[in-house]
C-alpha atoms as a PDB file:
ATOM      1  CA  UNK A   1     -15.625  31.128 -10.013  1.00  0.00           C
ATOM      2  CA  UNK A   2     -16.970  27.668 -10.194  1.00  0.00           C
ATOM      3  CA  UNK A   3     -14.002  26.240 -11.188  1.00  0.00           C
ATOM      4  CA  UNK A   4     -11.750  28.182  -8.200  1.00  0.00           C
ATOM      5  CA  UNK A   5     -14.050  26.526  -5.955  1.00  0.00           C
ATOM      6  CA  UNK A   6     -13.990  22.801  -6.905  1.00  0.00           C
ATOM      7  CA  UNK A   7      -9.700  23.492  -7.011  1.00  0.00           C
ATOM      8  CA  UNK A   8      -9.861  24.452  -3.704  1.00  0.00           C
ATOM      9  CA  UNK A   9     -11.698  22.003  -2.340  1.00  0.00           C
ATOM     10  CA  UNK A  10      -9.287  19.518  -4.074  1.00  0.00           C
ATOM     11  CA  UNK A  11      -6.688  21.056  -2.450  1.00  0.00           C
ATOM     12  CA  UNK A  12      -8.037  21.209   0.817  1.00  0.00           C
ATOM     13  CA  UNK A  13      -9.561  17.557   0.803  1.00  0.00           C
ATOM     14  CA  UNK A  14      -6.751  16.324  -1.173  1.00  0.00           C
ATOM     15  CA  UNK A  15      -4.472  17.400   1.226  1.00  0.00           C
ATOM     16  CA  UNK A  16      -6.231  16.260   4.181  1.00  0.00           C
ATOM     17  CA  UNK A  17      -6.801  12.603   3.086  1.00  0.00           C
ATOM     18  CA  UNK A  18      -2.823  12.546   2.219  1.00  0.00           C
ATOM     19  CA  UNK A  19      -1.722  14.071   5.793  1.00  0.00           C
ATOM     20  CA  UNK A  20      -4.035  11.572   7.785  1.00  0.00           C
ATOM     21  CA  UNK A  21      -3.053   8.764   5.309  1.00  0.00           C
ATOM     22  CA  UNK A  22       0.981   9.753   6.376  1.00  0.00           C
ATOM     23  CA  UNK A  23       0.475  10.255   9.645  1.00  0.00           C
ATOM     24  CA  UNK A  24      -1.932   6.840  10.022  1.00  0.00           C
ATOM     25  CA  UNK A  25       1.089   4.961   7.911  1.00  0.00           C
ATOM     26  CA  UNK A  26       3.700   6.719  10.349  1.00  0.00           C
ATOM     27  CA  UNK A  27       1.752   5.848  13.146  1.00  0.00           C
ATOM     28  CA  UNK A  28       1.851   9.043  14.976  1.00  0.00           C
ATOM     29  CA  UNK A  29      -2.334   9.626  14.635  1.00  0.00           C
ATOM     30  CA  UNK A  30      -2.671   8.955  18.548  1.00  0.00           C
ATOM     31  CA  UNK A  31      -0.757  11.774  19.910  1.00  0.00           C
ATOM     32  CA  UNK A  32      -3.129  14.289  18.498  1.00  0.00           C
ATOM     33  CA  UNK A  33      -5.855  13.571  20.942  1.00  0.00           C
ATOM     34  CA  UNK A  34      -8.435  10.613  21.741  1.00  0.00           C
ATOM     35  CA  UNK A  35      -8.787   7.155  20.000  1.00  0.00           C
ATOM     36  CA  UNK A  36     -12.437   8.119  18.933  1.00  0.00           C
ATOM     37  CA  UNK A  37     -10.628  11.373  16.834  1.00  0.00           C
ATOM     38  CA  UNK A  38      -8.112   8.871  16.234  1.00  0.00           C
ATOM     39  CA  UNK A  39     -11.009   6.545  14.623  1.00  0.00           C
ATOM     40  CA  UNK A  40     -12.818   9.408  13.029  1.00  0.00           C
ATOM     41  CA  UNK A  41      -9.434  10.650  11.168  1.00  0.00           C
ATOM     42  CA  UNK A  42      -8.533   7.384   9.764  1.00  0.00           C
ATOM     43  CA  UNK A  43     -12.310   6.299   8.857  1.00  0.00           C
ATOM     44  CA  UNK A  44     -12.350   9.871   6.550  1.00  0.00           C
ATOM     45  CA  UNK A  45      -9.613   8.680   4.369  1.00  0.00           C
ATOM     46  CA  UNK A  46     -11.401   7.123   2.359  1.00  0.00           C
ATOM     47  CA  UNK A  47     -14.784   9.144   1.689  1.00  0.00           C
ATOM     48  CA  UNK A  48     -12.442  12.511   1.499  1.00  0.00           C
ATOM     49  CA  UNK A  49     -10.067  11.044  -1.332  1.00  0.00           C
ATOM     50  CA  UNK A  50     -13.426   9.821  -3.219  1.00  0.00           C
ATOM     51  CA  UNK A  51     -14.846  14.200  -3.377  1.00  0.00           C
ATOM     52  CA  UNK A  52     -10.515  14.562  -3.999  1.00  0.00           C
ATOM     53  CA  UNK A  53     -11.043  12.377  -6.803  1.00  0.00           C
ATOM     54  CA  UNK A  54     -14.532  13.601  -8.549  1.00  0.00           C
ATOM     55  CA  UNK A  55     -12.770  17.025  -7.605  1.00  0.00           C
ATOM     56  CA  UNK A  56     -10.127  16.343 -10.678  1.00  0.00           C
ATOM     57  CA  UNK A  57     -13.166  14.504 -12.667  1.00  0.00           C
ATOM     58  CA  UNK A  58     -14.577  17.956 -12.848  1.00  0.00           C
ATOM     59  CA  UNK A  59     -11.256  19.200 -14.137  1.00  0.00           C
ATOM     60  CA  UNK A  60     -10.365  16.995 -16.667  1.00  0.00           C
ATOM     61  CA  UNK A  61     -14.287  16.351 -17.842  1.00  0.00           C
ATOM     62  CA  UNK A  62     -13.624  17.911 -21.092  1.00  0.00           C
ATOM     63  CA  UNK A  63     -10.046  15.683 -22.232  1.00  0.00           C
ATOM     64  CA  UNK A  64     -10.577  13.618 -25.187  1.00  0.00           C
ATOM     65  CA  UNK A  65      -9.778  10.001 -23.518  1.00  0.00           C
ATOM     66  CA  UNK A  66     -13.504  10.835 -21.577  1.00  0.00           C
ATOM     67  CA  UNK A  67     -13.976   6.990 -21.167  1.00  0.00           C
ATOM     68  CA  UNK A  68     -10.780   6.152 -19.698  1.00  0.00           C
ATOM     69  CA  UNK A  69     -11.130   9.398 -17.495  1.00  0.00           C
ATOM     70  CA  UNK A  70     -14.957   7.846 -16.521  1.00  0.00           C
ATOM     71  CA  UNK A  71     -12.804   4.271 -15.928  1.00  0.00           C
ATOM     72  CA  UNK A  72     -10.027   5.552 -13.815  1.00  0.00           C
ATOM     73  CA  UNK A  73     -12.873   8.290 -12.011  1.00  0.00           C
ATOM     74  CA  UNK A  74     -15.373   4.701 -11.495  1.00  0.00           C
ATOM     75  CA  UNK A  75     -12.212   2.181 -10.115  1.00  0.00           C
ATOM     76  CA  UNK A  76     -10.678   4.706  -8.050  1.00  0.00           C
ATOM     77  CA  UNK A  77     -14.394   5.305  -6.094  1.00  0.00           C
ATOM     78  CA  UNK A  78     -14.788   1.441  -5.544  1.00  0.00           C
ATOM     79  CA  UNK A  79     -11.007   1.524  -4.372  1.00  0.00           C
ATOM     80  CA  UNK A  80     -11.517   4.326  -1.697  1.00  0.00           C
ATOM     81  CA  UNK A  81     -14.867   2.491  -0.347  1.00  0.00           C
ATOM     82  CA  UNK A  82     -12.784  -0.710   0.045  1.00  0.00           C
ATOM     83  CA  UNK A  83     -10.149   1.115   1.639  1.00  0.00           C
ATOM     84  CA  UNK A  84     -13.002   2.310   4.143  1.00  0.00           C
ATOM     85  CA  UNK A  85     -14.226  -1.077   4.806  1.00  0.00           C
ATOM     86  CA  UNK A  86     -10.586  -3.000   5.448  1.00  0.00           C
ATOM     87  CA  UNK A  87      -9.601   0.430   7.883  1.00  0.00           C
ATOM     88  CA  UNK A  88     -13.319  -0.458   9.769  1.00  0.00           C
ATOM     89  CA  UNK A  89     -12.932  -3.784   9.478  1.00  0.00           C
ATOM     90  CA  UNK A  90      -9.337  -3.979  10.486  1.00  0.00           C
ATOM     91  CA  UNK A  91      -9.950  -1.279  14.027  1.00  0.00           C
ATOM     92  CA  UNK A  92     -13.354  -3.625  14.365  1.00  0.00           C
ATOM     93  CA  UNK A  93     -10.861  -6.763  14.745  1.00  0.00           C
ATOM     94  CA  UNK A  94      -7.925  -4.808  16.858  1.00  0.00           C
ATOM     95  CA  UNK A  95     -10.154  -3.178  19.319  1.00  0.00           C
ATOM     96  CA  UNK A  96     -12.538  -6.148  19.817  1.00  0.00           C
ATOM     97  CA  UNK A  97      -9.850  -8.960  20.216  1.00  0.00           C
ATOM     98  CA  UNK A  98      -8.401  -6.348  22.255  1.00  0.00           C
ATOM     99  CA  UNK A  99     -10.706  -6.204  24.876  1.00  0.00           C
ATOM    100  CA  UNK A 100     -11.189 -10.198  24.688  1.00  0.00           C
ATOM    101  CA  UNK A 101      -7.425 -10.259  25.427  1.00  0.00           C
ATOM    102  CA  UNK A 102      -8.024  -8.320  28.809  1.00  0.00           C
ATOM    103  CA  UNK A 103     -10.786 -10.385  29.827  1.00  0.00           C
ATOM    104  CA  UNK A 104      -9.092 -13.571  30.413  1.00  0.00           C
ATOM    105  CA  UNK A 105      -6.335 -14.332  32.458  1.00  0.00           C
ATOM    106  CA  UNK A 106      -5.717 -18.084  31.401  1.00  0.00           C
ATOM    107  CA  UNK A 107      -2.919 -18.708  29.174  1.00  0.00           C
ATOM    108  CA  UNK A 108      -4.409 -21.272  26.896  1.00  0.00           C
ATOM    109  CA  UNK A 109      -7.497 -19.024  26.439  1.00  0.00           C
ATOM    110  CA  UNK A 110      -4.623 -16.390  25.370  1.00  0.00           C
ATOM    111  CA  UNK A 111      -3.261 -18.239  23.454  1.00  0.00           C
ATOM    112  CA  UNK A 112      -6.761 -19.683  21.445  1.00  0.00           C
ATOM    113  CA  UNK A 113      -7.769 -15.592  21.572  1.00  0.00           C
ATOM    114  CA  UNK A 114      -4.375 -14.913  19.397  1.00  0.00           C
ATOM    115  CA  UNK A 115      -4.539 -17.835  17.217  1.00  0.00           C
ATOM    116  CA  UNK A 116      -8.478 -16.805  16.065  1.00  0.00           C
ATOM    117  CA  UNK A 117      -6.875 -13.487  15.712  1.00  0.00           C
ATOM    118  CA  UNK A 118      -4.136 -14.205  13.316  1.00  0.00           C
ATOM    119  CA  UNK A 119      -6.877 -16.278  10.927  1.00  0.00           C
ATOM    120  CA  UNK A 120      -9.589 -13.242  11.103  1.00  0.00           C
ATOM    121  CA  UNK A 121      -7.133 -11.233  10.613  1.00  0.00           C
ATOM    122  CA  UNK A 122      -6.801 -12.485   7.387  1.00  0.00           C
ATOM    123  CA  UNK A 123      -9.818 -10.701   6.342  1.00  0.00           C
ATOM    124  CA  UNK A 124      -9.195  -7.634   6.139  1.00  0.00           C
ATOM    125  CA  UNK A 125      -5.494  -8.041   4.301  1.00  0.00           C
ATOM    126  CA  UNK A 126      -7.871  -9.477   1.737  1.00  0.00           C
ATOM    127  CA  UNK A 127      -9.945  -6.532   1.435  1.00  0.00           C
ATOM    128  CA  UNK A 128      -6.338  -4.490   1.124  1.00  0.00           C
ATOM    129  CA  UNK A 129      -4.977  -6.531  -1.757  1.00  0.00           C
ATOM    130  CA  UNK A 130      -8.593  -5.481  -3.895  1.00  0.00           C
ATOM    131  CA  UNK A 131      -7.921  -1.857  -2.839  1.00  0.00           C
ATOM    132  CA  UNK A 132      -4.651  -2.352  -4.024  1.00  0.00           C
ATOM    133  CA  UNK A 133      -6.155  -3.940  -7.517  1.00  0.00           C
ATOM    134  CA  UNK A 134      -8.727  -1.175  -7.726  1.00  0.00           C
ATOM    135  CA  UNK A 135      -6.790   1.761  -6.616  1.00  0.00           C
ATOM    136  CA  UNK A 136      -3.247   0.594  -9.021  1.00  0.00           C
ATOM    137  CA  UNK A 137      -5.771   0.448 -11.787  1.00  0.00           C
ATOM    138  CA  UNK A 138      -7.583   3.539 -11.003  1.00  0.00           C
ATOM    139  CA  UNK A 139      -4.260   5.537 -10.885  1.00  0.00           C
ATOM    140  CA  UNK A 140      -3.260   4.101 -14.765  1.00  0.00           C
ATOM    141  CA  UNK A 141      -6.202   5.322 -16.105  1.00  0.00           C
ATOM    142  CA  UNK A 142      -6.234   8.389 -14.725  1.00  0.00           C
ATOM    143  CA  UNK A 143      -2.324   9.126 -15.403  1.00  0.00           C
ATOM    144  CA  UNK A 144      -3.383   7.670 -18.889  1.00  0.00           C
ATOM    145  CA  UNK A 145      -5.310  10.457 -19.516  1.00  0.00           C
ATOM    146  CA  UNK A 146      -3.199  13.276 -17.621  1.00  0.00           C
ATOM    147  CA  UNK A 147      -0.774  12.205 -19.975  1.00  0.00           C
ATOM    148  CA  UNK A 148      -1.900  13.621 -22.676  1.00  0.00           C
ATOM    149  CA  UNK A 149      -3.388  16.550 -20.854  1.00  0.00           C
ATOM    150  CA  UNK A 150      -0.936  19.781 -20.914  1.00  0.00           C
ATOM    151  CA  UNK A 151      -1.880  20.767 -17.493  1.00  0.00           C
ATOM    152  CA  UNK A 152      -0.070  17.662 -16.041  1.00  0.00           C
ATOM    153  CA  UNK A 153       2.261  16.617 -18.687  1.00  0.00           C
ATOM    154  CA  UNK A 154       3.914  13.607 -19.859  1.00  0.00           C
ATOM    155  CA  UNK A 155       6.357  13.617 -17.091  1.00  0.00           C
ATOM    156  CA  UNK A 156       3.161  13.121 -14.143  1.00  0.00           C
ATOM    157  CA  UNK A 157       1.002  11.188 -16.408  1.00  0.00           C
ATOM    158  CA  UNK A 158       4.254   8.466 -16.580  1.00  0.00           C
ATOM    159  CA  UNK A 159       5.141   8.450 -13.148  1.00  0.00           C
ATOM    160  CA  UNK A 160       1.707   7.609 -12.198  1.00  0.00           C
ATOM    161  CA  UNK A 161       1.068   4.580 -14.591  1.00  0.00           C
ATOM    162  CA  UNK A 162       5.014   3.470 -13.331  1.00  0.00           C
ATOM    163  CA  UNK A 163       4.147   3.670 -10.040  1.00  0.00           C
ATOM    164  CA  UNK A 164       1.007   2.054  -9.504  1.00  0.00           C
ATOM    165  CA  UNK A 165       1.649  -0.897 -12.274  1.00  0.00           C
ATOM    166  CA  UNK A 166       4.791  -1.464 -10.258  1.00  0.00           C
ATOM    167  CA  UNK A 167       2.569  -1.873  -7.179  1.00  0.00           C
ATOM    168  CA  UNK A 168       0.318  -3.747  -8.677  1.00  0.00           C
ATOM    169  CA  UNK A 169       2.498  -6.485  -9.842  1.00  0.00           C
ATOM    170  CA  UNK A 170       4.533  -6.350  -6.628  1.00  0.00           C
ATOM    171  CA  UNK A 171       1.194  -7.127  -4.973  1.00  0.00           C
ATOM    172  CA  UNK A 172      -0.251  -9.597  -7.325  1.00  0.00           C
ATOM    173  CA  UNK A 173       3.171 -11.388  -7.538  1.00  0.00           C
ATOM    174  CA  UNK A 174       3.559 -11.847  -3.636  1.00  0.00           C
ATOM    175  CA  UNK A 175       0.142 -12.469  -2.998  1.00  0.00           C
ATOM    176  CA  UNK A 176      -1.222 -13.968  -0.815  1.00  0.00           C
ATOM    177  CA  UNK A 177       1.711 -12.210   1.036  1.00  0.00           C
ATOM    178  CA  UNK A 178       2.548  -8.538   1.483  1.00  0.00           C
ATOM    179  CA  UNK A 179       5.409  -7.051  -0.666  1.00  0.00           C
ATOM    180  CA  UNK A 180       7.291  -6.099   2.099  1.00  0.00           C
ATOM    181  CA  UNK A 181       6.915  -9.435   4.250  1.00  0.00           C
ATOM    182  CA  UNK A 182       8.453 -11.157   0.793  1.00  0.00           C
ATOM    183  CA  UNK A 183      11.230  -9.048   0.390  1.00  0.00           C
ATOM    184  CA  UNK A 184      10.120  -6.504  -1.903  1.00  0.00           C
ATOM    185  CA  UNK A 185       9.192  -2.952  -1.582  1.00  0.00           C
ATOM    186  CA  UNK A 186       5.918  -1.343  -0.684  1.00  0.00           C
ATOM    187  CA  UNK A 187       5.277   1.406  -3.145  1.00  0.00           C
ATOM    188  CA  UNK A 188       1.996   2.542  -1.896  1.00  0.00           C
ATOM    189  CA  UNK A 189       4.013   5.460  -0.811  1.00  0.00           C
ATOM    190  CA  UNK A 190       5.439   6.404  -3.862  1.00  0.00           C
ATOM    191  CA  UNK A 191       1.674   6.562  -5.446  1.00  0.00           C
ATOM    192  CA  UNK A 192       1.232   8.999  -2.485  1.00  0.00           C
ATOM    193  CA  UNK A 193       3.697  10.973  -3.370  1.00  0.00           C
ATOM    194  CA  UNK A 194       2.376  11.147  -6.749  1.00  0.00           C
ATOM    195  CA  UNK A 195      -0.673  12.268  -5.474  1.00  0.00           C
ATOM    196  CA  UNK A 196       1.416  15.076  -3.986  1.00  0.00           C
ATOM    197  CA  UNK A 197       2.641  16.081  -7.070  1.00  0.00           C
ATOM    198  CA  UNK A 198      -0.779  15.982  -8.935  1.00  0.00           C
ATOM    199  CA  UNK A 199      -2.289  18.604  -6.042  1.00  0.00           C
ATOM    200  CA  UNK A 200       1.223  20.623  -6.571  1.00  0.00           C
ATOM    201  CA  UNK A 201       0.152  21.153 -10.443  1.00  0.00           C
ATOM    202  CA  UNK A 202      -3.602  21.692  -9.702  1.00  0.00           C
ATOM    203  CA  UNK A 203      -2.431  24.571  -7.590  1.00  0.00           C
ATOM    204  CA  UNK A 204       0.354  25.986  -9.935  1.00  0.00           C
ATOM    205  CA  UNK A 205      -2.500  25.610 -12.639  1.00  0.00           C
ATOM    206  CA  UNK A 206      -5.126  27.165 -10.656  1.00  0.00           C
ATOM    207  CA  UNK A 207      -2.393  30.289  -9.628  1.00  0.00           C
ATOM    208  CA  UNK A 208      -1.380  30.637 -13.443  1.00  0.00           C
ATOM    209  CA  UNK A 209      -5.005  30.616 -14.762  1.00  0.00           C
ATOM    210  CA  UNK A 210      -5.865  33.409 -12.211  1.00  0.00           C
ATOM    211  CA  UNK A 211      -2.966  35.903 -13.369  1.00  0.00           C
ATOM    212  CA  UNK A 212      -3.494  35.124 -16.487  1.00  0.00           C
ATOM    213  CA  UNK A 213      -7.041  36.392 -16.085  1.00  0.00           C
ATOM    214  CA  UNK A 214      -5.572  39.385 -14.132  1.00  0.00           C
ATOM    215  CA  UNK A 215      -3.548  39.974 -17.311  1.00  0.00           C
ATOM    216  CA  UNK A 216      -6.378  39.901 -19.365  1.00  0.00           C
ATOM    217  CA  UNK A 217      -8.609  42.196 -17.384  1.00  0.00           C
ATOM    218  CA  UNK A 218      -5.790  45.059 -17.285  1.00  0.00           C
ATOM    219  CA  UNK A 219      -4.693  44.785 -20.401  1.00  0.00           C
ATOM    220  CA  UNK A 220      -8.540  45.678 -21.413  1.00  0.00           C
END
């Protein structure tokens, strides 16, 4: 019973954190109501994927790479609290500037407002690129050790240590520019959608275990 709990609520956080991440990245969080919901949505990423994420510590406790499980568990946690602090750092910056913008009416003063803009700015792409060193690392580990684990396979566990080391090195190797404004690729979204995949098998898992349990109690 304990266990059919914690897979639901990785399903049902999991999921959330990855449709308010898509719909943030798409940018089409504002038509479904207020800019405070708006706010509140995107600010829950990242504390919802950190109980997503000691969700599947619970589940894979008991593999034998335990340290690199406790690695990947401990660098994806740091990653999801930076990712808090760069998305309240970054509105902090939009919606303050913002309202500096519509209090002047000088064009130089515009222009000085944008200028200070662009260079704070610059803070909180920082923060992003040690999410992005934190979370790309996190993700090896952990596909590291689903790797080896039958419930996820080979096929997951590679995908996920591809994916993120790709991002990684797209990120690291651009820096202190974004992938995409260097002519490369951002493959955040492809970790997403391995994150996608790893909630698909936790369900098919969960679903498998339970008639298999059926099974056993009317075969006795």
């Amino acid at each position: 019973m304990a266990a059919q709990r914690t897979r639901l609520a990785i399903d049902i956080v999991g999921v959330g954190a990855l449709l308010i991440y898509l719909m943030a990245a798409l940018g089409v969080l504002p038509i479904i109501g207020t800019e405070r919901i708006t706010l509140a949505l995107v600010f829950a990423i990242g504390p919802v994927a950190i109980v997503a994420v000691l969700g599947i510590y619970g589940l894979l406790r008991s593999s034998p790479s335990a340290f690199w499980l406790r690695v990947g568990t401990t660098f994806l946690i740091v990653a999801f609290a930076l990712l808090n602090l760069m998305l309240v750092v970054q509105q902090m910056l939009r919606l303050q500037f913002r309202e500096f913008r519509l209090g002047t009416r000088e064009p130089s003063q515009a222009a000085l407002l944008d200028a200070v803009f662009k260079g704070t700015n610059l803070v909180q792409l920082g923060i992003d690129v040690s999410f992005d060193v934190f979370y790309c690392l996190g993700v090896i580990a952990l596909s590291a050790v689903m790797y080896r684990e039958p419930r996820f396979g080979r096929l997951l566990g590679g995908f996920g240590v591809v994916s993120a080391a790709a991002l990684l090195v797209f990120n690291l190797a651009t820096f202190p520019h974004a992938p995409a404004n260097s002519g490369l690729v951002d493959l955040g979204p492809l970790t997403g959608l391995w994150w996608l995949c790893v909630i698909i098998q936790i369900k098919r898992t969960a679903a498998r275990s339970a008639r298999e349990a059926a099974s056993r109690v009317d075969a006795a």
